[in-house]
PDB file of N, CA and C in Angstrom:
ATOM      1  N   UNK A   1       0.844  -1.181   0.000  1.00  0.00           N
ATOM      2  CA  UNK A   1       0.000   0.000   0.000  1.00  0.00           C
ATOM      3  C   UNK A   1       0.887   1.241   0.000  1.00  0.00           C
ATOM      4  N   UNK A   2       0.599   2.123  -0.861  1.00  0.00           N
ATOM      5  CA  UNK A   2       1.527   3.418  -0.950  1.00  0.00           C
ATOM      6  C   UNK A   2       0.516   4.659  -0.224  1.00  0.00           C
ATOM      7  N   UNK A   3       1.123   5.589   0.777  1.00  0.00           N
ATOM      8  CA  UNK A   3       0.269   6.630   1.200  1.00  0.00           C
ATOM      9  C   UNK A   3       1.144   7.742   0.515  1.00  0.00           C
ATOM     10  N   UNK A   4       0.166   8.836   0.695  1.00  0.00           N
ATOM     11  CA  UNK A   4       0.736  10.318   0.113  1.00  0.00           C
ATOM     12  C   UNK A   4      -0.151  11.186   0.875  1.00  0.00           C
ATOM     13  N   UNK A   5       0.981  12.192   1.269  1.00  0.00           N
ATOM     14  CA  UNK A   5      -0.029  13.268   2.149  1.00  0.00           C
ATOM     15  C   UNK A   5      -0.055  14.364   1.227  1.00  0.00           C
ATOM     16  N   UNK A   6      -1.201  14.829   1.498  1.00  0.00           N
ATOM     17  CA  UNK A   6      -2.001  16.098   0.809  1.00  0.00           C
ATOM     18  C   UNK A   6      -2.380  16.792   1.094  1.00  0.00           C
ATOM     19  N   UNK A   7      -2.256  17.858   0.822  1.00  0.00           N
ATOM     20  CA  UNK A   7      -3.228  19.045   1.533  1.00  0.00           C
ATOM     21  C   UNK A   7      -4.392  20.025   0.581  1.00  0.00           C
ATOM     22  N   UNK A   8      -5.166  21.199   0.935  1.00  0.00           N
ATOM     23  CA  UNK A   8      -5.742  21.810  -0.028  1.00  0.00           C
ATOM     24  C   UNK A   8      -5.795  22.843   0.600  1.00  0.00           C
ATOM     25  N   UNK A   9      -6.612  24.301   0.166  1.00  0.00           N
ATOM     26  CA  UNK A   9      -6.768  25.584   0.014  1.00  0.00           C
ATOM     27  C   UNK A   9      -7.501  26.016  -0.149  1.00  0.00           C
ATOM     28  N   UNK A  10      -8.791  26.623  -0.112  1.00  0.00           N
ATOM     29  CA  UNK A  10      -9.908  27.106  -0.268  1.00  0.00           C
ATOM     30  C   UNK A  10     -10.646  28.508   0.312  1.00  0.00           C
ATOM     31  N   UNK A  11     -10.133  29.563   0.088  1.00  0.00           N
ATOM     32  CA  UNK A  11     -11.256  30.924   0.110  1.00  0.00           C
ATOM     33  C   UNK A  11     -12.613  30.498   0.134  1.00  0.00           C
ATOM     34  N   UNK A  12     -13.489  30.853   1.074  1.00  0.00           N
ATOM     35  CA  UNK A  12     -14.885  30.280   1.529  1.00  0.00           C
ATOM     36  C   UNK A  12     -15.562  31.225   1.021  1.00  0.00           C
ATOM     37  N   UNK A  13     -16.861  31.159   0.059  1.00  0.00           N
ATOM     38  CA  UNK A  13     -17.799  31.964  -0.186  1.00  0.00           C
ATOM     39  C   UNK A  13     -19.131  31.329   0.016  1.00  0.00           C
ATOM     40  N   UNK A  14     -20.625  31.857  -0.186  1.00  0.00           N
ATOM     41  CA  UNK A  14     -21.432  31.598   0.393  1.00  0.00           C
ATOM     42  C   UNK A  14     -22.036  30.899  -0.926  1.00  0.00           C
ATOM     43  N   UNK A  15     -21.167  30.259  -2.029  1.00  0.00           N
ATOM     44  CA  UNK A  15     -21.708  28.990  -2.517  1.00  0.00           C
ATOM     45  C   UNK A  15     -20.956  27.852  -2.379  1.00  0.00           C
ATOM     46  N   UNK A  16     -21.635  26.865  -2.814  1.00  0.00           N
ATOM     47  CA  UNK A  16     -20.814  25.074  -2.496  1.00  0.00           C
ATOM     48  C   UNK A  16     -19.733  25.349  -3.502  1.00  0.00           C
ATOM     49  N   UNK A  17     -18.299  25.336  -2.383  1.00  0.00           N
ATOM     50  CA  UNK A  17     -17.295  24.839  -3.197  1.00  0.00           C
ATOM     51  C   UNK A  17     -16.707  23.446  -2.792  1.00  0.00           C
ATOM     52  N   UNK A  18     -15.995  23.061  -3.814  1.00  0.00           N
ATOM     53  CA  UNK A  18     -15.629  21.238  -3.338  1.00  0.00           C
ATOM     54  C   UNK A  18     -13.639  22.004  -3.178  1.00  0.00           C
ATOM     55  N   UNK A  19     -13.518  21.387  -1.617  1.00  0.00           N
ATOM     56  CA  UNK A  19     -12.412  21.574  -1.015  1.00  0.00           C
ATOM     57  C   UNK A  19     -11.515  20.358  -1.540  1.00  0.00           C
ATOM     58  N   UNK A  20     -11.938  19.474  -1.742  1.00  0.00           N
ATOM     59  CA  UNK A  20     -10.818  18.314  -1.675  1.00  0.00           C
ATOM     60  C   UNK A  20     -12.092  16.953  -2.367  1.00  0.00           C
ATOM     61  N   UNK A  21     -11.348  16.239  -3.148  1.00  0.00           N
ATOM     62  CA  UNK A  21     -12.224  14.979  -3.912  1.00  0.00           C
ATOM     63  C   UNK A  21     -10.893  13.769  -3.690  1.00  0.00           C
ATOM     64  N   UNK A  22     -11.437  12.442  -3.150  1.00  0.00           N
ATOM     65  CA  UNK A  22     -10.408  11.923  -3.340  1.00  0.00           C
ATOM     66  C   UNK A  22     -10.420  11.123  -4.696  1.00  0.00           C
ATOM     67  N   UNK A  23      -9.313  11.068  -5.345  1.00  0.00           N
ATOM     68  CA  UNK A  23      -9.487  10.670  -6.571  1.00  0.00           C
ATOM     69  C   UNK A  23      -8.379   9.735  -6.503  1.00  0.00           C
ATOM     70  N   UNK A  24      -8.185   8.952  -5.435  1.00  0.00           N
ATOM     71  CA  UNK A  24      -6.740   8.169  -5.261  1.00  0.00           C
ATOM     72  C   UNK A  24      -6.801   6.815  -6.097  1.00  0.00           C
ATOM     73  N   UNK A  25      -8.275   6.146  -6.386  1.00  0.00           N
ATOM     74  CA  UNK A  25      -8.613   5.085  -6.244  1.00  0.00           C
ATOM     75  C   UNK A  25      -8.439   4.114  -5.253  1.00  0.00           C
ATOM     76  N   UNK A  26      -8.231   4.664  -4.127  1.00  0.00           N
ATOM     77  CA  UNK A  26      -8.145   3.936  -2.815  1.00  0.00           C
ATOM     78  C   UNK A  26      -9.149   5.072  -1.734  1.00  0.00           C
ATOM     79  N   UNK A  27      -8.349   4.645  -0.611  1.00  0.00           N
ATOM     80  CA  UNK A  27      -9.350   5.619   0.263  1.00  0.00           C
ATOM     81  C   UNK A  27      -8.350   6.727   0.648  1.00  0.00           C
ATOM     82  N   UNK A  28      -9.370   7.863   1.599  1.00  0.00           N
ATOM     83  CA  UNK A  28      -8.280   9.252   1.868  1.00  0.00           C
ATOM     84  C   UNK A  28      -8.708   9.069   3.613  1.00  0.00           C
ATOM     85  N   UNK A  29      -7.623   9.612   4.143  1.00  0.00           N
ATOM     86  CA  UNK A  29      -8.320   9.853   5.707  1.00  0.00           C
ATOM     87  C   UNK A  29      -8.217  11.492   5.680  1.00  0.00           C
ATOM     88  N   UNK A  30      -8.625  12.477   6.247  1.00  0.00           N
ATOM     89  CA  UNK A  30      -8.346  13.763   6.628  1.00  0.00           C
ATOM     90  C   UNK A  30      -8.357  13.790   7.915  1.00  0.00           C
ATOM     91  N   UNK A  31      -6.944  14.335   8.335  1.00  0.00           N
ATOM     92  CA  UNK A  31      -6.902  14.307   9.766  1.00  0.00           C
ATOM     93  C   UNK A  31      -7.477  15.896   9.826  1.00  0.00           C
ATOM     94  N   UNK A  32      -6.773  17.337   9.233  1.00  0.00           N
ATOM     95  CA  UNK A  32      -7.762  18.536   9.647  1.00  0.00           C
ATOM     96  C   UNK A  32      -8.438  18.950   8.509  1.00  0.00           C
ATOM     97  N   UNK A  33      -9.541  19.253   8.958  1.00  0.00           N
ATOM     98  CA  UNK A  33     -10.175  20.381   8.148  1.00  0.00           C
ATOM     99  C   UNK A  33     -10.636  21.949   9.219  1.00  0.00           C
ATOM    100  N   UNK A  34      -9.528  22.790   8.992  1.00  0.00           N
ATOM    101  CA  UNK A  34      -9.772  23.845   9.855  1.00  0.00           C
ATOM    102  C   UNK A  34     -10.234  24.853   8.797  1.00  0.00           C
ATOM    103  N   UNK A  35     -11.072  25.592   9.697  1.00  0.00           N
ATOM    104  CA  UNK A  35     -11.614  26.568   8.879  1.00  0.00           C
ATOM    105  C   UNK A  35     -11.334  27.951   9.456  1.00  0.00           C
ATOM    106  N   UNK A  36     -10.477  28.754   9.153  1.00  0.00           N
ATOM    107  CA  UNK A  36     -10.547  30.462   9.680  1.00  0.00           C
ATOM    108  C   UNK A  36     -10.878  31.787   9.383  1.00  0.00           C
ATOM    109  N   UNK A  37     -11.257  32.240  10.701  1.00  0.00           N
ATOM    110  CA  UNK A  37     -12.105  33.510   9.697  1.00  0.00           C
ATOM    111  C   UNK A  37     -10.944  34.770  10.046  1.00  0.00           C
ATOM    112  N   UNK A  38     -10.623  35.033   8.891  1.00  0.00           N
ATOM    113  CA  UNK A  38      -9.713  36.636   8.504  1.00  0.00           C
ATOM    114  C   UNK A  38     -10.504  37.550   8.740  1.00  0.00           C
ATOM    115  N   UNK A  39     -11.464  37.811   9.084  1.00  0.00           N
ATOM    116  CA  UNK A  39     -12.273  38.754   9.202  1.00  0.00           C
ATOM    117  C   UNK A  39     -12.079  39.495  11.172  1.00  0.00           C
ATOM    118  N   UNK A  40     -11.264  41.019  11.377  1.00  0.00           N
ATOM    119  CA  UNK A  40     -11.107  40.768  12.815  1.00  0.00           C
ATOM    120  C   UNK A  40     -12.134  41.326  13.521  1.00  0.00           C
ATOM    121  N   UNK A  41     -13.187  41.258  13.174  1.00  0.00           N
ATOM    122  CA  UNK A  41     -14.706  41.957  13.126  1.00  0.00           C
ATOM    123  C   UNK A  41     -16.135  41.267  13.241  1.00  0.00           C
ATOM    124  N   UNK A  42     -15.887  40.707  12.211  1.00  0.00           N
ATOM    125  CA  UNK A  42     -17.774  39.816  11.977  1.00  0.00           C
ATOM    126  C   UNK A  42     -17.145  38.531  11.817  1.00  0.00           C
ATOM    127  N   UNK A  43     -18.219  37.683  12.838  1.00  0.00           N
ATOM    128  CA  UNK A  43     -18.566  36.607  12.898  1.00  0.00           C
ATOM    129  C   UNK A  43     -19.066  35.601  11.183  1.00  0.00           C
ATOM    130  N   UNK A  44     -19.064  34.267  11.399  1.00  0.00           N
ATOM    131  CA  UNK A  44     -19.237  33.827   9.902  1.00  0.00           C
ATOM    132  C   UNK A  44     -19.683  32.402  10.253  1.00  0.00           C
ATOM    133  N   UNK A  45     -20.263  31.941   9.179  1.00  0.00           N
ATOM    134  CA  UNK A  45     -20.654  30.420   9.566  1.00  0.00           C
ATOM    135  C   UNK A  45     -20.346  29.572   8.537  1.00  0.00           C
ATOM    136  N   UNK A  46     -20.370  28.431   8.994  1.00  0.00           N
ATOM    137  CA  UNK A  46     -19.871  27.601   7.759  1.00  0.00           C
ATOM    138  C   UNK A  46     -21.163  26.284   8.001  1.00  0.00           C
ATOM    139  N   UNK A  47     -20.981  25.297   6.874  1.00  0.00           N
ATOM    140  CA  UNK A  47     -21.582  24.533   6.122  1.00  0.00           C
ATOM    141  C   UNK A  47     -20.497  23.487   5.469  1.00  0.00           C
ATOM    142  N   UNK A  48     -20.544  22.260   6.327  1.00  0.00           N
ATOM    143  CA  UNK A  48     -19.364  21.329   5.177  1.00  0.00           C
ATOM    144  C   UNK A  48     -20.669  20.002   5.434  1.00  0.00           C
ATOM    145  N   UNK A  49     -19.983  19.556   3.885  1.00  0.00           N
ATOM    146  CA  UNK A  49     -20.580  18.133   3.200  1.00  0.00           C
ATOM    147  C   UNK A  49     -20.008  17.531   2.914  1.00  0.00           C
ATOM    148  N   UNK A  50     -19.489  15.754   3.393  1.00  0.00           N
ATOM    149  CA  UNK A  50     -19.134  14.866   2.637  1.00  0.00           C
ATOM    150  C   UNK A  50     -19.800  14.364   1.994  1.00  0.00           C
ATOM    151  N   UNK A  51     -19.814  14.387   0.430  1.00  0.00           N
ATOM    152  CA  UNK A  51     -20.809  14.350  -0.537  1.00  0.00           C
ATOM    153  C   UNK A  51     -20.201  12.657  -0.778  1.00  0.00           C
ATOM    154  N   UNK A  52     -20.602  11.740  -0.904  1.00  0.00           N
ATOM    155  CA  UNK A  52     -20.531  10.261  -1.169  1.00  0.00           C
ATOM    156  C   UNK A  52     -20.853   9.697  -2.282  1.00  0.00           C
ATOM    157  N   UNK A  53     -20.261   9.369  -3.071  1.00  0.00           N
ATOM    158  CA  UNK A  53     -19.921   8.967  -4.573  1.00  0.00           C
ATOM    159  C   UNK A  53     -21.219   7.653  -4.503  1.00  0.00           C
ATOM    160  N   UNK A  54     -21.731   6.973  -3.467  1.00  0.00           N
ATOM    161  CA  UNK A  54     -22.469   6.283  -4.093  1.00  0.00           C
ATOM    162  C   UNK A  54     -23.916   6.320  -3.189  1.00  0.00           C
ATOM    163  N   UNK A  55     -23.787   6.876  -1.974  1.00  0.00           N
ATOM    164  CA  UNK A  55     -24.853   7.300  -1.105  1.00  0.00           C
ATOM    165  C   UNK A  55     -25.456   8.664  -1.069  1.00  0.00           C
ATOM    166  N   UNK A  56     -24.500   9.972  -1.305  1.00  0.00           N
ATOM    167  CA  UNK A  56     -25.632  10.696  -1.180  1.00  0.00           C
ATOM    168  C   UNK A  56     -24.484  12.091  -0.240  1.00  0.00           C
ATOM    169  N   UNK A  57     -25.352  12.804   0.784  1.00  0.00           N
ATOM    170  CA  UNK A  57     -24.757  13.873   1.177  1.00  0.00           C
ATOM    171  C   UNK A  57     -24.971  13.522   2.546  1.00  0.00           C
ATOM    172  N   UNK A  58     -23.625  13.892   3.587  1.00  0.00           N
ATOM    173  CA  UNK A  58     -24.155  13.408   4.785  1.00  0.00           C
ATOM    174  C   UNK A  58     -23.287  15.105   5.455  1.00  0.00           C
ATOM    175  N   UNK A  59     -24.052  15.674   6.335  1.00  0.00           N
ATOM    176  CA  UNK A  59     -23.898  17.154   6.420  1.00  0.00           C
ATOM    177  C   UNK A  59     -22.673  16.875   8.096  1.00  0.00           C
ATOM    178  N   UNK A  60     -21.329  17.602   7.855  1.00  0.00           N
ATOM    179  CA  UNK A  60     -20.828  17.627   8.992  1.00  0.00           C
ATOM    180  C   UNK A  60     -20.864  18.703   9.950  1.00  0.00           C
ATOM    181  N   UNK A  61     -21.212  19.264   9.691  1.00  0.00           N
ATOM    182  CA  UNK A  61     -21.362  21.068  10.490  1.00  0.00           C
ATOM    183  C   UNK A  61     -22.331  21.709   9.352  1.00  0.00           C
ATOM    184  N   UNK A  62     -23.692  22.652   9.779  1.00  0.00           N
ATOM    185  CA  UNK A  62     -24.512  23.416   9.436  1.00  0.00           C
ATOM    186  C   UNK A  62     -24.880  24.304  10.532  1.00  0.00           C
ATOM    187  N   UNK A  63     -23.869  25.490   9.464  1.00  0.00           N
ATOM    188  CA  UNK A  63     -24.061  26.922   9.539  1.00  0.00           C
ATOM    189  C   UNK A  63     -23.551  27.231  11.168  1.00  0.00           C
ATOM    190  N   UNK A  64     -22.305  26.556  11.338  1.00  0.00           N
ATOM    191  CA  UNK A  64     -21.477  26.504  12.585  1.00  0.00           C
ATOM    192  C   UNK A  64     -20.796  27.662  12.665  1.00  0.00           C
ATOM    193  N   UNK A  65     -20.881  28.675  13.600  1.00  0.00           N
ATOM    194  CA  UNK A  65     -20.096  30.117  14.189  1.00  0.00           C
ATOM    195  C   UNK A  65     -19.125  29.467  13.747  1.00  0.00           C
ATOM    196  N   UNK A  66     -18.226  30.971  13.195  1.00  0.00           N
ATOM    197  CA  UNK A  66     -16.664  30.799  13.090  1.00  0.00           C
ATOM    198  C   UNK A  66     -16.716  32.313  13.509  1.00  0.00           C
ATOM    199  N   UNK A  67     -16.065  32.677  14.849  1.00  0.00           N
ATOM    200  CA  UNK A  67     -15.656  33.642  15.366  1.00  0.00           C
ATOM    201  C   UNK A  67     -14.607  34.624  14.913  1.00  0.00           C
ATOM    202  N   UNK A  68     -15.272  36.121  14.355  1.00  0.00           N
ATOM    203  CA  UNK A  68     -14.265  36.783  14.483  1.00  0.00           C
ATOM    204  C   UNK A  68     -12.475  36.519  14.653  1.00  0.00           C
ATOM    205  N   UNK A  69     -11.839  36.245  13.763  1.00  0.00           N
ATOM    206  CA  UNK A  69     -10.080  36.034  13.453  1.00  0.00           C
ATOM    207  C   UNK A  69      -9.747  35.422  14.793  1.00  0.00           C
ATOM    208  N   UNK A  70     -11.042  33.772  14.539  1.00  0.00           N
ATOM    209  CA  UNK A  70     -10.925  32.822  15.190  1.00  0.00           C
ATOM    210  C   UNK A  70     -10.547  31.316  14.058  1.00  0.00           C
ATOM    211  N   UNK A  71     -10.528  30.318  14.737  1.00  0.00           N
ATOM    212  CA  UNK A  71     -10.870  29.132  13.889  1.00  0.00           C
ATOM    213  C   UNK A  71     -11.464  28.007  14.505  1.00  0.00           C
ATOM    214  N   UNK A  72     -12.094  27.041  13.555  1.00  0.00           N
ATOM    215  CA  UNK A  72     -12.197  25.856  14.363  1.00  0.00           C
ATOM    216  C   UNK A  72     -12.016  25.027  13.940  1.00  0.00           C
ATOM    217  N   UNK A  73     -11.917  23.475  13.863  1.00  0.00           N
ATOM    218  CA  UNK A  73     -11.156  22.583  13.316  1.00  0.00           C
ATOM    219  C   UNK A  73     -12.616  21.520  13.387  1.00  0.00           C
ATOM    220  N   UNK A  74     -13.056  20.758  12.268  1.00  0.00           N
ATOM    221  CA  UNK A  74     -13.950  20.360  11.725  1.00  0.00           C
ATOM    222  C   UNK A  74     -13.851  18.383  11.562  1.00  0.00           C
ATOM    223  N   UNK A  75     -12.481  18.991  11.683  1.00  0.00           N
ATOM    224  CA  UNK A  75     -12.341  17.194  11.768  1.00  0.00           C
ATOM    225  C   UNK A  75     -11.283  16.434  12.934  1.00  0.00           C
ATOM    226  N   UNK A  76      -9.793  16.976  12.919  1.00  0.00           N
ATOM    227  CA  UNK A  76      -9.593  16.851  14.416  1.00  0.00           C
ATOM    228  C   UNK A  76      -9.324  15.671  14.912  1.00  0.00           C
ATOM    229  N   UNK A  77      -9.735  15.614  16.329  1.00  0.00           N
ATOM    230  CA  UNK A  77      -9.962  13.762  17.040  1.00  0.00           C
ATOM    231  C   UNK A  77     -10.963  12.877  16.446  1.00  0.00           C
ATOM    232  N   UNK A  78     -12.200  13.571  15.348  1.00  0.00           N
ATOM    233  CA  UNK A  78     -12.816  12.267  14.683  1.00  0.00           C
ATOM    234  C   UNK A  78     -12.291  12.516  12.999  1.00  0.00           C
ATOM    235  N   UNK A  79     -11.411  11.535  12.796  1.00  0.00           N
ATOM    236  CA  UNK A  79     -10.691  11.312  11.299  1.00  0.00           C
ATOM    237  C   UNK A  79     -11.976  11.769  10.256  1.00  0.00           C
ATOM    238  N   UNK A  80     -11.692  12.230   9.430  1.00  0.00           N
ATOM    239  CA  UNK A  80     -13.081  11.696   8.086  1.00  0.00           C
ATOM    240  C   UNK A  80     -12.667  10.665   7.055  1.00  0.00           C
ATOM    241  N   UNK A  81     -13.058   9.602   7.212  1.00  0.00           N
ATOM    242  CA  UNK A  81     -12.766   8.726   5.962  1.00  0.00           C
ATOM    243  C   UNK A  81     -13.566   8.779   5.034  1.00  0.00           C
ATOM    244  N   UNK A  82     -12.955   8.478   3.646  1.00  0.00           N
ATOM    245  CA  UNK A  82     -13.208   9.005   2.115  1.00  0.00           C
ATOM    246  C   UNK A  82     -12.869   8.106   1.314  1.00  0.00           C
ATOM    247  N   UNK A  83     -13.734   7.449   0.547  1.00  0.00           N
ATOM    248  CA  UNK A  83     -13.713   6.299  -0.362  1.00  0.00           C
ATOM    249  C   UNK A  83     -13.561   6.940  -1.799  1.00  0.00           C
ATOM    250  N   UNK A  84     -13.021   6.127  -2.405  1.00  0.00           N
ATOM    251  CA  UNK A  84     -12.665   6.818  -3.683  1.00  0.00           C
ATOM    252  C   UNK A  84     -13.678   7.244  -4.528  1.00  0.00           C
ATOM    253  N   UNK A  85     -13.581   8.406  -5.111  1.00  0.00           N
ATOM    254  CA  UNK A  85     -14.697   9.442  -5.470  1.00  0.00           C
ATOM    255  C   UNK A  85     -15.630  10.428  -4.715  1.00  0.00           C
ATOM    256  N   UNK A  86     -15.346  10.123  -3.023  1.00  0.00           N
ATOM    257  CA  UNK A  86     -16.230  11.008  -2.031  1.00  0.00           C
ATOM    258  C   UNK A  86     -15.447  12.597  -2.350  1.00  0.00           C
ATOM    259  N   UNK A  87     -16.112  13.361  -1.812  1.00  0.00           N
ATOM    260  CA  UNK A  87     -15.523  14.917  -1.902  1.00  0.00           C
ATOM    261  C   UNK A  87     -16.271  15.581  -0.660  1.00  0.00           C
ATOM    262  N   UNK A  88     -15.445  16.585  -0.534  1.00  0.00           N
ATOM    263  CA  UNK A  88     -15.514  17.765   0.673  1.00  0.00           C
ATOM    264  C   UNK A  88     -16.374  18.813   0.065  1.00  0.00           C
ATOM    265  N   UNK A  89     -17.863  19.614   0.369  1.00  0.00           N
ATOM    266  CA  UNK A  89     -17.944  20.680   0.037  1.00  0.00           C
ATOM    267  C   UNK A  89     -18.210  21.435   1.050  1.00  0.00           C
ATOM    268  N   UNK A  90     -17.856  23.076   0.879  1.00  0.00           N
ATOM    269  CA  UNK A  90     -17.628  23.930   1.820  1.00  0.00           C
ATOM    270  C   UNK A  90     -18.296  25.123   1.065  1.00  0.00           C
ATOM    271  N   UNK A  91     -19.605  25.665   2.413  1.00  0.00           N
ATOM    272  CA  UNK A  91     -20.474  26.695   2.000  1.00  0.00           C
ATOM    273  C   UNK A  91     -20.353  27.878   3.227  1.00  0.00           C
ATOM    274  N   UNK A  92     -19.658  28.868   3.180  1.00  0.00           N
ATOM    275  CA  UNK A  92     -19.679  30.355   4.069  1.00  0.00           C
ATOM    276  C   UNK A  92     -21.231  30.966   4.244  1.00  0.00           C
ATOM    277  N   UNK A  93     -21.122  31.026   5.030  1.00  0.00           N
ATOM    278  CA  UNK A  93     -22.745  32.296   5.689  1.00  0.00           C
ATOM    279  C   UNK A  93     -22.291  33.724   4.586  1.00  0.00           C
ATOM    280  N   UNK A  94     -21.400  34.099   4.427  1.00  0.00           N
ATOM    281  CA  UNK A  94     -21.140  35.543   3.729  1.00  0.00           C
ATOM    282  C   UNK A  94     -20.334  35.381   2.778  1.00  0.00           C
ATOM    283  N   UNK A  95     -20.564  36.196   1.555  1.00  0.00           N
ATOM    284  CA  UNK A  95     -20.029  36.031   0.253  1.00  0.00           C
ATOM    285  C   UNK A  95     -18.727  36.630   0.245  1.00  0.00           C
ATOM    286  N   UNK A  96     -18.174  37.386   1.024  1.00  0.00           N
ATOM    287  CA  UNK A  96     -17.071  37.803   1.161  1.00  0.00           C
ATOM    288  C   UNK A  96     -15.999  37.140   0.982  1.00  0.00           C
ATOM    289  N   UNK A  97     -15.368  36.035   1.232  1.00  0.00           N
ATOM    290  CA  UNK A  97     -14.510  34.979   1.346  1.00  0.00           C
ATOM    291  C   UNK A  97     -13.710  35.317   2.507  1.00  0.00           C
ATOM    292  N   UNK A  98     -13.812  35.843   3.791  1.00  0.00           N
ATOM    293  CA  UNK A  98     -13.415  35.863   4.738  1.00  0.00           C
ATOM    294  C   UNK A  98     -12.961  34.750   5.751  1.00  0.00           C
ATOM    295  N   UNK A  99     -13.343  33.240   4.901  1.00  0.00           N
ATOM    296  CA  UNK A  99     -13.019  32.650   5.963  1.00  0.00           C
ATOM    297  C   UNK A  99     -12.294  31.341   4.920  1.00  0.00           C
ATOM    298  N   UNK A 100     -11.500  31.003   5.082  1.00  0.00           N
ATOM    299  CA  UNK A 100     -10.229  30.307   4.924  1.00  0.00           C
ATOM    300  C   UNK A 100     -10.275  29.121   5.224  1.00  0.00           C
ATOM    301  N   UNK A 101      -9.807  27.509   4.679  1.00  0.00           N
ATOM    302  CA  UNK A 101     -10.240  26.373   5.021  1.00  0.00           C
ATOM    303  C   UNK A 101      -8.611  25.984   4.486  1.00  0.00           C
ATOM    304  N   UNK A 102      -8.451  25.060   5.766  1.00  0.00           N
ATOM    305  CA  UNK A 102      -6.991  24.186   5.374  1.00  0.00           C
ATOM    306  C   UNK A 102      -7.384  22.590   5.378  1.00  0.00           C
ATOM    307  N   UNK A 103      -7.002  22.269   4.563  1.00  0.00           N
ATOM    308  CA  UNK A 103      -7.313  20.488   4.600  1.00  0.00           C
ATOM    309  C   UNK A 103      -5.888  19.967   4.428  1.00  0.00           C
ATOM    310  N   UNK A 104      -5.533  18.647   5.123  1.00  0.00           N
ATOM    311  CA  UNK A 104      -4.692  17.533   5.257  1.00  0.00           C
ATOM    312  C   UNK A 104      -5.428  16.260   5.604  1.00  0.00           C
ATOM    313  N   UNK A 105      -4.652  15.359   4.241  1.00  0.00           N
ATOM    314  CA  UNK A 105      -5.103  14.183   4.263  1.00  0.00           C
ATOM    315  C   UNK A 105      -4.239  13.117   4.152  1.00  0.00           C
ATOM    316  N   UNK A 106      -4.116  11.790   3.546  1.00  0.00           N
ATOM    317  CA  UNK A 106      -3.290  11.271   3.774  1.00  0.00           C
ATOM    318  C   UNK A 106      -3.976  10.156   2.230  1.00  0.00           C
ATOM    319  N   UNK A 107      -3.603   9.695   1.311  1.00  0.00           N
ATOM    320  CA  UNK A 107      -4.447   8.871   0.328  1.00  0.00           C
ATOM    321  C   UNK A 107      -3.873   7.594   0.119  1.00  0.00           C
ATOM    322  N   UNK A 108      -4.392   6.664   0.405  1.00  0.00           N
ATOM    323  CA  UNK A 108      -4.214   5.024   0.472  1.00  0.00           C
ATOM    324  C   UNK A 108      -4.085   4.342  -0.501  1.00  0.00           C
ATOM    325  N   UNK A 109      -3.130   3.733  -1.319  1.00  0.00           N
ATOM    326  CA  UNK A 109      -3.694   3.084  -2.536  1.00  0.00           C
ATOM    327  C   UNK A 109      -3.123   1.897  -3.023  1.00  0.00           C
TER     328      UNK A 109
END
């Protein structure tokens, strides 16, 4: 089995963007998905989906505070596992792109 770590990048706006797809043909784990808000002022919320290549959408946080040029970390002590073809999408409360998303994963194959 070969692993490869990965990461991604994502400016948050208040439509569905896809943060990360695993396309390994194996599986992905993500140890973070942190999300921060640049903003040192207004509050912001977020919206993430592991969208599932053969089930469907299963919602991990809806419309969760992200504090003022705070962050919070979305995945953390519970891993997200990701079968090949699942994807990350990420939806902001405000169109601004004030809030910032870091992903690390790790892809199995």
């Amino acid at each position: 089995m070969a692993e490869t770590f990965k990461n991604a990048y994502l400016d948050i706006t208040d439509s569905a963007q896809t943060i990360y797809t695993n396309g390994s043909g194996g599986a992905s784990i993500v140890y973070t998905l942190r999300i921060t808000n640049v903003d040192g002022t207004n509050n912001d919320t977020i919206t993430a989906d592991v969208i599932d290549g053969s089930s469907g959408n299963s919602r991990i946080a809806f419309q969760m505070t992200v504090p003022a040029a705070g962050s919070i970390e979305l995945a953390g002590q519970s891993k997200i596992n990701l079968e090949n073809g699942d994807k990350i999408n990420l939806t902001g409360g405000a169109s601004s792109g004030d809030l910032e998303a870091f992903l690390s994963c790790v892809e199995i194959t």
